[in-house]
Protein backbone atom coordinates (compact mmCIF):
# COMPACT_ATOMS: atom_id res chain seq x y z
CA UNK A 1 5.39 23.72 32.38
CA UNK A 2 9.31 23.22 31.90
CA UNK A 3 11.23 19.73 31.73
CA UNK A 4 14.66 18.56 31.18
CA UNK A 5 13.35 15.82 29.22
CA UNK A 6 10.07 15.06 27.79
CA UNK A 7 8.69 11.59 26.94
CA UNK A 8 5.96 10.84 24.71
CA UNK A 9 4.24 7.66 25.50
CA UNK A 10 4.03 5.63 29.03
CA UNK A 11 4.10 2.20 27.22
CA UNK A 12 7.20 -0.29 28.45
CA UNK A 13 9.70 1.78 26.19
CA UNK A 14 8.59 5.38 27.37
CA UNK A 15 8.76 4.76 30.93
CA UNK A 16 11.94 2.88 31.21
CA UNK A 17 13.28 5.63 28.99
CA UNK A 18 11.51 7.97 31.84
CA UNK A 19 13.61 5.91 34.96
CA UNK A 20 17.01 5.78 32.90
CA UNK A 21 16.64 10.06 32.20
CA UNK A 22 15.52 10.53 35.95
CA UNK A 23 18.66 8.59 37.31
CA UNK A 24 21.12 11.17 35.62
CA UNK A 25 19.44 13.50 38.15
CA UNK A 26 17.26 15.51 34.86
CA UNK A 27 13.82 16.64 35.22
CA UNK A 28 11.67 14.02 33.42
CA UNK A 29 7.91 14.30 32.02
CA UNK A 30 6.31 11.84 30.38
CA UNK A 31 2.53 11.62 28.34
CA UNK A 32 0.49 9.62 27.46
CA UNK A 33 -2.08 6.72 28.39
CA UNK A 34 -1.11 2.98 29.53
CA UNK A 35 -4.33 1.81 27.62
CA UNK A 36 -2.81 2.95 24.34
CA UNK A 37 0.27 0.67 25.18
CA UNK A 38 0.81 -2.27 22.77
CA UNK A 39 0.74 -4.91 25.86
CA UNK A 40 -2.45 -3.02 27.33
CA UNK A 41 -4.61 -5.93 27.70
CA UNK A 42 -2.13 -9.32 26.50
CA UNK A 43 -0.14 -11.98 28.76
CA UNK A 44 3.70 -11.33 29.08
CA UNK A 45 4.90 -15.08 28.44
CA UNK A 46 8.77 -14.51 26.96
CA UNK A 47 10.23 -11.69 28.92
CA UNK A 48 13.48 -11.94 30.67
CA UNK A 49 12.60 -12.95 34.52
CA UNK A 50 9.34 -13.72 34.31
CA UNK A 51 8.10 -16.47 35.04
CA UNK A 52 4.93 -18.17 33.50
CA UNK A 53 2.31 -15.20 32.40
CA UNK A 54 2.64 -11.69 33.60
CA UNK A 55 -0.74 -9.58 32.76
CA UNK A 56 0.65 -6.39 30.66
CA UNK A 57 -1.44 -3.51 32.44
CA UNK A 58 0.36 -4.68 35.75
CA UNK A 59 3.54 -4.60 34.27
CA UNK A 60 2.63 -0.91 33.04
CA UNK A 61 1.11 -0.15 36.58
CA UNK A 62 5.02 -0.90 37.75
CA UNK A 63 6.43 1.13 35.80
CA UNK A 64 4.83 4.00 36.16
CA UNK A 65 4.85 3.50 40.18
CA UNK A 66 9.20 3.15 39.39
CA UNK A 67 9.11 6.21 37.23
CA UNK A 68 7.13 8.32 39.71
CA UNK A 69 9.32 6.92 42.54
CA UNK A 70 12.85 8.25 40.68
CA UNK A 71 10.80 11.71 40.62
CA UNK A 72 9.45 11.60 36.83
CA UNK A 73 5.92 13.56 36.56
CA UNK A 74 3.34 11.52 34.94
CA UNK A 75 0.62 13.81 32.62
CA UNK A 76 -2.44 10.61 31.54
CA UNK A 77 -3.19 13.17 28.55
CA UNK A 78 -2.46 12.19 24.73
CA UNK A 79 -0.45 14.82 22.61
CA UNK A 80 -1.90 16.95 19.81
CA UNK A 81 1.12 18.50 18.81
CA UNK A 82 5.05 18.69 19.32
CA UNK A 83 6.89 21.33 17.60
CA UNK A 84 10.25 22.28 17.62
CA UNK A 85 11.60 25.86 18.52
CA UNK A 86 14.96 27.74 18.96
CA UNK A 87 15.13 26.72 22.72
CA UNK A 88 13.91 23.20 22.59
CA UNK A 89 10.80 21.73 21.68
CA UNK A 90 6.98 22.53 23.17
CA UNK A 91 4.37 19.94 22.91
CA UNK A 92 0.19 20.88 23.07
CA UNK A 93 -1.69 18.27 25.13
CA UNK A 94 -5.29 17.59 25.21
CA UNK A 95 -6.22 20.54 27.70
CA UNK A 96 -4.04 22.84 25.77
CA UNK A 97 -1.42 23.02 28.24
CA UNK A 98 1.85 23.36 26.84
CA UNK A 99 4.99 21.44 28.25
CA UNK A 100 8.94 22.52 27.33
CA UNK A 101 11.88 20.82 27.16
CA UNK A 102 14.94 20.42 26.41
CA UNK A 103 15.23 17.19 24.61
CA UNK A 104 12.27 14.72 23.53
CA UNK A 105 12.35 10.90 23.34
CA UNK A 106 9.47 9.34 20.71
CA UNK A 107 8.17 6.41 22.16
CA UNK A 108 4.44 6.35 20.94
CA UNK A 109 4.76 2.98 19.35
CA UNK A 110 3.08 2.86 15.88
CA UNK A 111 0.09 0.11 16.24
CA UNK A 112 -2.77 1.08 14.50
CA UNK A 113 -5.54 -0.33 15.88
CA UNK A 114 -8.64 -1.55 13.45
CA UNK A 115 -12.24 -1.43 13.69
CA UNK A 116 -12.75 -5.12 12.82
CA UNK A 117 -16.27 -4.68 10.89
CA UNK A 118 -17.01 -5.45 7.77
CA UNK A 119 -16.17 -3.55 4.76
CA UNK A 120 -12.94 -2.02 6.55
CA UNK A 121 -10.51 -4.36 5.10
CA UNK A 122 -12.11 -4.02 1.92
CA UNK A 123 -12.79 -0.49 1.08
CA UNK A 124 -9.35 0.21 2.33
CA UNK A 125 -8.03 3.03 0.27
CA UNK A 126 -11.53 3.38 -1.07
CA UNK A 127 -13.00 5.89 1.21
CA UNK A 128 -11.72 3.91 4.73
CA UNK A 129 -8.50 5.93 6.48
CA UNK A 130 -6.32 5.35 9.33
CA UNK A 131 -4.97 9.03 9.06
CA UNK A 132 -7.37 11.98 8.84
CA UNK A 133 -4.28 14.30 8.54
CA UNK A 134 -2.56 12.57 5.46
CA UNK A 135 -5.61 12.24 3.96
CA UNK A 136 -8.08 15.46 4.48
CA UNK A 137 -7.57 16.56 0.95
CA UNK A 138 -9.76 13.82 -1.01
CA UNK A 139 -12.69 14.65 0.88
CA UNK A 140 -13.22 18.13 -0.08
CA UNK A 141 -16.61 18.87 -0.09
CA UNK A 142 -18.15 15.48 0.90
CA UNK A 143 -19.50 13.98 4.30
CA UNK A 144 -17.23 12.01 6.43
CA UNK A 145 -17.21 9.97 9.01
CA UNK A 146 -14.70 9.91 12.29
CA UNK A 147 -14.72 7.19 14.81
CA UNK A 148 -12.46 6.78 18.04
CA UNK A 149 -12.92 7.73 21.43
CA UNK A 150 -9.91 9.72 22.04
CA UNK A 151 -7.53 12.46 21.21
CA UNK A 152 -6.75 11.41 17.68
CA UNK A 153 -10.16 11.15 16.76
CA UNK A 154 -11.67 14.52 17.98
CA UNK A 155 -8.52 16.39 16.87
CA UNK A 156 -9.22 15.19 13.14
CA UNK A 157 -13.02 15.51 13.51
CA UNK A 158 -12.44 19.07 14.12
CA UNK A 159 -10.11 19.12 11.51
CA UNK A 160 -12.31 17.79 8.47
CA UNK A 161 -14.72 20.43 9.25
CA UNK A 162 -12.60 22.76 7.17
CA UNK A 163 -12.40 20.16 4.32
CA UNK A 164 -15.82 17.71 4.19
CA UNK A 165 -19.22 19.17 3.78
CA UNK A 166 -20.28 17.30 6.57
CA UNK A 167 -18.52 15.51 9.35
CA UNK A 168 -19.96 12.68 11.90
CA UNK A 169 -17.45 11.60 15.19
CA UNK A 170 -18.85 8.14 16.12
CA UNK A 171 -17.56 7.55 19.92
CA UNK A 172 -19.38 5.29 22.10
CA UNK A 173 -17.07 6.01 25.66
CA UNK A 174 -15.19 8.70 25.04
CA UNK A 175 -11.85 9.55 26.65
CA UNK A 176 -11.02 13.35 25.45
CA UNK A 177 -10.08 16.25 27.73
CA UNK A 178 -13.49 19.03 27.93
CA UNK A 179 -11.56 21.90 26.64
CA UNK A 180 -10.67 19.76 23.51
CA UNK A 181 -14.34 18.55 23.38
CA UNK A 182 -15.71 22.31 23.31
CA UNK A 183 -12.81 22.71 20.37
CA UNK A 184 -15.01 19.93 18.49
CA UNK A 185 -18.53 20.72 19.59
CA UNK A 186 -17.43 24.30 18.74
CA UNK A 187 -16.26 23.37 14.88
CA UNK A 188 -19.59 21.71 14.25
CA UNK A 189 -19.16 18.66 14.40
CA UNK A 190 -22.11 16.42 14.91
CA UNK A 191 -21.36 13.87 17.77
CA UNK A 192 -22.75 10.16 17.02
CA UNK A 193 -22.87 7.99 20.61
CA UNK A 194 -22.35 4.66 18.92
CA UNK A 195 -19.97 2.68 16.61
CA UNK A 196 -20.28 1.20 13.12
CA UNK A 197 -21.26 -2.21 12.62
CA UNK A 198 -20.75 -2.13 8.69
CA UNK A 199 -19.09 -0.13 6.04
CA UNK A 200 -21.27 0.17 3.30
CA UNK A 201 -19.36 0.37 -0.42
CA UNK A 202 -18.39 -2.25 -3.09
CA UNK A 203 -15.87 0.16 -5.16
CA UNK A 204 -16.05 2.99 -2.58
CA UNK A 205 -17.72 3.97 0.78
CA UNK A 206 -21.21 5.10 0.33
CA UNK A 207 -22.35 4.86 3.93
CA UNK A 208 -21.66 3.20 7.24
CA UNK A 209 -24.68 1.31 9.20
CA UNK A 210 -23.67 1.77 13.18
CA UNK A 211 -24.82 -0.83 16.03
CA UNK A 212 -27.86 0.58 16.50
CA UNK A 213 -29.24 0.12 13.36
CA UNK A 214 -29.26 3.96 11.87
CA UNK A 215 -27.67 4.68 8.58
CA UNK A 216 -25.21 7.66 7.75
CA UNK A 217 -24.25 8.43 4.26
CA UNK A 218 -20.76 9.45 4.14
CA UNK A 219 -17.76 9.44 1.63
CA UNK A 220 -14.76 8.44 4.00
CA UNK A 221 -14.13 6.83 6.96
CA UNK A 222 -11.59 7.34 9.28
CA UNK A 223 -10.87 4.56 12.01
CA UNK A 224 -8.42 6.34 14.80
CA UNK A 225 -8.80 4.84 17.70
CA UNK A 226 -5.96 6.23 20.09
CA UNK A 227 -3.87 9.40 20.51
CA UNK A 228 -1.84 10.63 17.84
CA UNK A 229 0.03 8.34 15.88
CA UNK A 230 4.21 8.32 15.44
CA UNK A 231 4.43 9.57 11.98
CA UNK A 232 2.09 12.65 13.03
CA UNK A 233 4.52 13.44 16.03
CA UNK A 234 8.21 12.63 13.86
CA UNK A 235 6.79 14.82 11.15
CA UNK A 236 5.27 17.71 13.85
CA UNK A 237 9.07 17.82 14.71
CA UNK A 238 10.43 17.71 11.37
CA UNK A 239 11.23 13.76 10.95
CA UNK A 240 10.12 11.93 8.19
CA UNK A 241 8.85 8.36 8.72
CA UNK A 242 9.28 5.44 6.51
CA UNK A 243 6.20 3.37 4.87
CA UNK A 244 5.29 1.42 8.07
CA UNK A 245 5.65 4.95 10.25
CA UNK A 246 8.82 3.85 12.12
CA UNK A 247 11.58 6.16 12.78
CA UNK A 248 15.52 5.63 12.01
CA UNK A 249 17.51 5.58 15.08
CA UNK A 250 21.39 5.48 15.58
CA UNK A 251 23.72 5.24 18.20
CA UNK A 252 21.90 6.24 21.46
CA UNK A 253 18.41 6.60 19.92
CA UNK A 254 19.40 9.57 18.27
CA UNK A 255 17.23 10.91 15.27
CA UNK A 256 18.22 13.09 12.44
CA UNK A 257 16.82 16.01 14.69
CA UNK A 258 19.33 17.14 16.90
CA UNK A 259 17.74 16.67 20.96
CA UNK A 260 14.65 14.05 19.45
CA UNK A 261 15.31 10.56 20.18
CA UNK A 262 13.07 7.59 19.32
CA UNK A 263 12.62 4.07 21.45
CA UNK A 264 10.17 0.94 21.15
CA UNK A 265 8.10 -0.16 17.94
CA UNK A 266 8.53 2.94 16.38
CA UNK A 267 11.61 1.77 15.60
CA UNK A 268 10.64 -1.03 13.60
CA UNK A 269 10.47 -4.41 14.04
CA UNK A 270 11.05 -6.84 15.79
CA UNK A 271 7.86 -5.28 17.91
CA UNK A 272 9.21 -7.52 21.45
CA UNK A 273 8.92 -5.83 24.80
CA UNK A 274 12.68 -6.78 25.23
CA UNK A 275 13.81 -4.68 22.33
CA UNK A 276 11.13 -1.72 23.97
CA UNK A 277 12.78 -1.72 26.97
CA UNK A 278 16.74 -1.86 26.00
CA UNK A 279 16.12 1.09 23.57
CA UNK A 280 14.36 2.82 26.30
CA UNK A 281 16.73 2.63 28.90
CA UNK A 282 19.67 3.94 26.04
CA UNK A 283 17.29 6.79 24.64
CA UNK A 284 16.55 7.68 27.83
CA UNK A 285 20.05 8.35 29.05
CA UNK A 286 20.81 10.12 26.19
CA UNK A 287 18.23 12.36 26.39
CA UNK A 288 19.41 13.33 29.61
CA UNK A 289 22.99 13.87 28.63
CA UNK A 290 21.86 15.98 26.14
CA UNK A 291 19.65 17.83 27.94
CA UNK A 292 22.00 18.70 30.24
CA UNK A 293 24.92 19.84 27.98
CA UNK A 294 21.60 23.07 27.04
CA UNK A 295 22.27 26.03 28.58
């Protein structure tokens, strides 16, 4: 598939970078999942013309009804991998399709959601992870744990299988296209159809105890619960993130990579759906302009 501009993530950001592209008469994609949106589930209470609370998941539902009314394509897939080549940039999505295009805008946000059990906070840097990728290389040789329900999750489940002795993908509903479930059923991975209740550890993990009462011993623990994260994506294209995985922007969302542009959170702070949508609306357009000065 071949776009003008491609969009990665449908949260506020994304898709009103999607309806400023689509307006300069480009061809727009965008990717991702509304649930993995930062108001997916909150109240709207300080946004300009709204009055009283506005439920977040029916603000997204609008915009991606405006987006797919100024012609954008909507693909409800997460993103394993965006690279960039000599006539653009391809990204890989869950069902190994690949899209094109010309010029990219980052808008994937950069929460990281937690677990919320106990011995997470704790054992934090002592065998718990939020990033299978950065950290694959200190569990050579030793059982592991992976738990999420989506894209992120099975993609580094399949992942530690070349590193860990062992590796366990806790997932109690998951959301993951088949062809990247066969990937991970394929690697070896053994598939656990429940979450953790407990990290087990005092100066490093030693096991995790899941809702159901069974007991796994593993080494690490690796809590991604969405798709991809920003800093994955910037460096895929050949960014490099600061400490808290934002991305430097300057005038027009541009990025240090020529046709990549970056909107929303993963900008930094403040993290306000005002400041989402503004630097949507400029990425967006100059994405398109970009896009359109490619032959």
């Amino acid at each position: 598939m071949k776009t003008d501009v491609l969009i990665l993530g449908s949260g506020p950001s994304g898709l009103q970078a999607a309806i400023h592209a689509a307006r300069k008469k480009v061809s727009v994609t965008v990717v991702g999942k509304t649930t993995g949106s930062a108001i997916s589930g909150t109240e709207i209470e300080n946004y300009f013309g709204v009055s009283g609370a506005m439920d977040g998941d029916e603000l997204l539902k609008h915009g991606q009804e405006q987006a797919e009314a100024f012609g954008c394509v909507l693909v409800r897939q997460n993103v394993v991998s965006c690279i960039t080549e000599a006539t653009g940039f391809t990204a890989v999505l869950e069902s190994g399709d690949k899209i094109h295009a010309k010029a990219v805008v980052i808008a994937t946000g950069v929460f990281r959601r937690k677990l919320g059990v106990p011995g997470e906070k704790q054992l934090l840097g002592k065998g718990v992870s939020y990033c299978a990728n950065c950290d694959c290389n200190f569990y050579k040789g030793v059982p592991v744990m992976i738990v999420g329900n989506e894209s992120e999750a099975a993609i580094s489940a399949e992942m530690m299988t070349r590193y860990a002795s062992k590796v366990y993908w806790a997932t109690n509903q998951t959301d993951v296209n088949e062809s990247l479930m066969e990937r991970v059923r394929a690697a070896g991975v053994t598939i656990v159809n429940e979450f953790p209740s407990e990290i087990i550890g005092k100066e490093k993990v030693v096991g995790v105890t899941m809702k159901n009462g069974s007991l796994y011993e593993v080494t690490g623990v690796f809590i991604e619960l969405g798709g991809r994260s920003s800093a994955d994506l910037a460096m895929d294209l050949g960014l490099m993130p600061d400490l808290e995985d934002t991305i430097k922007i300057g005038h027009g969302g541009v990025t240090e990579v020529p046709g990549v542009f970056a909107c929303g959170d993963v900008t930094g702070r403040p993290w306000q759906l005002a400041k989402a949508v503004g630097e949507g609306a400029v990425a967006g357009m100059s994405a398109a302009d970009y896009a359109r000065e490619q032959h």
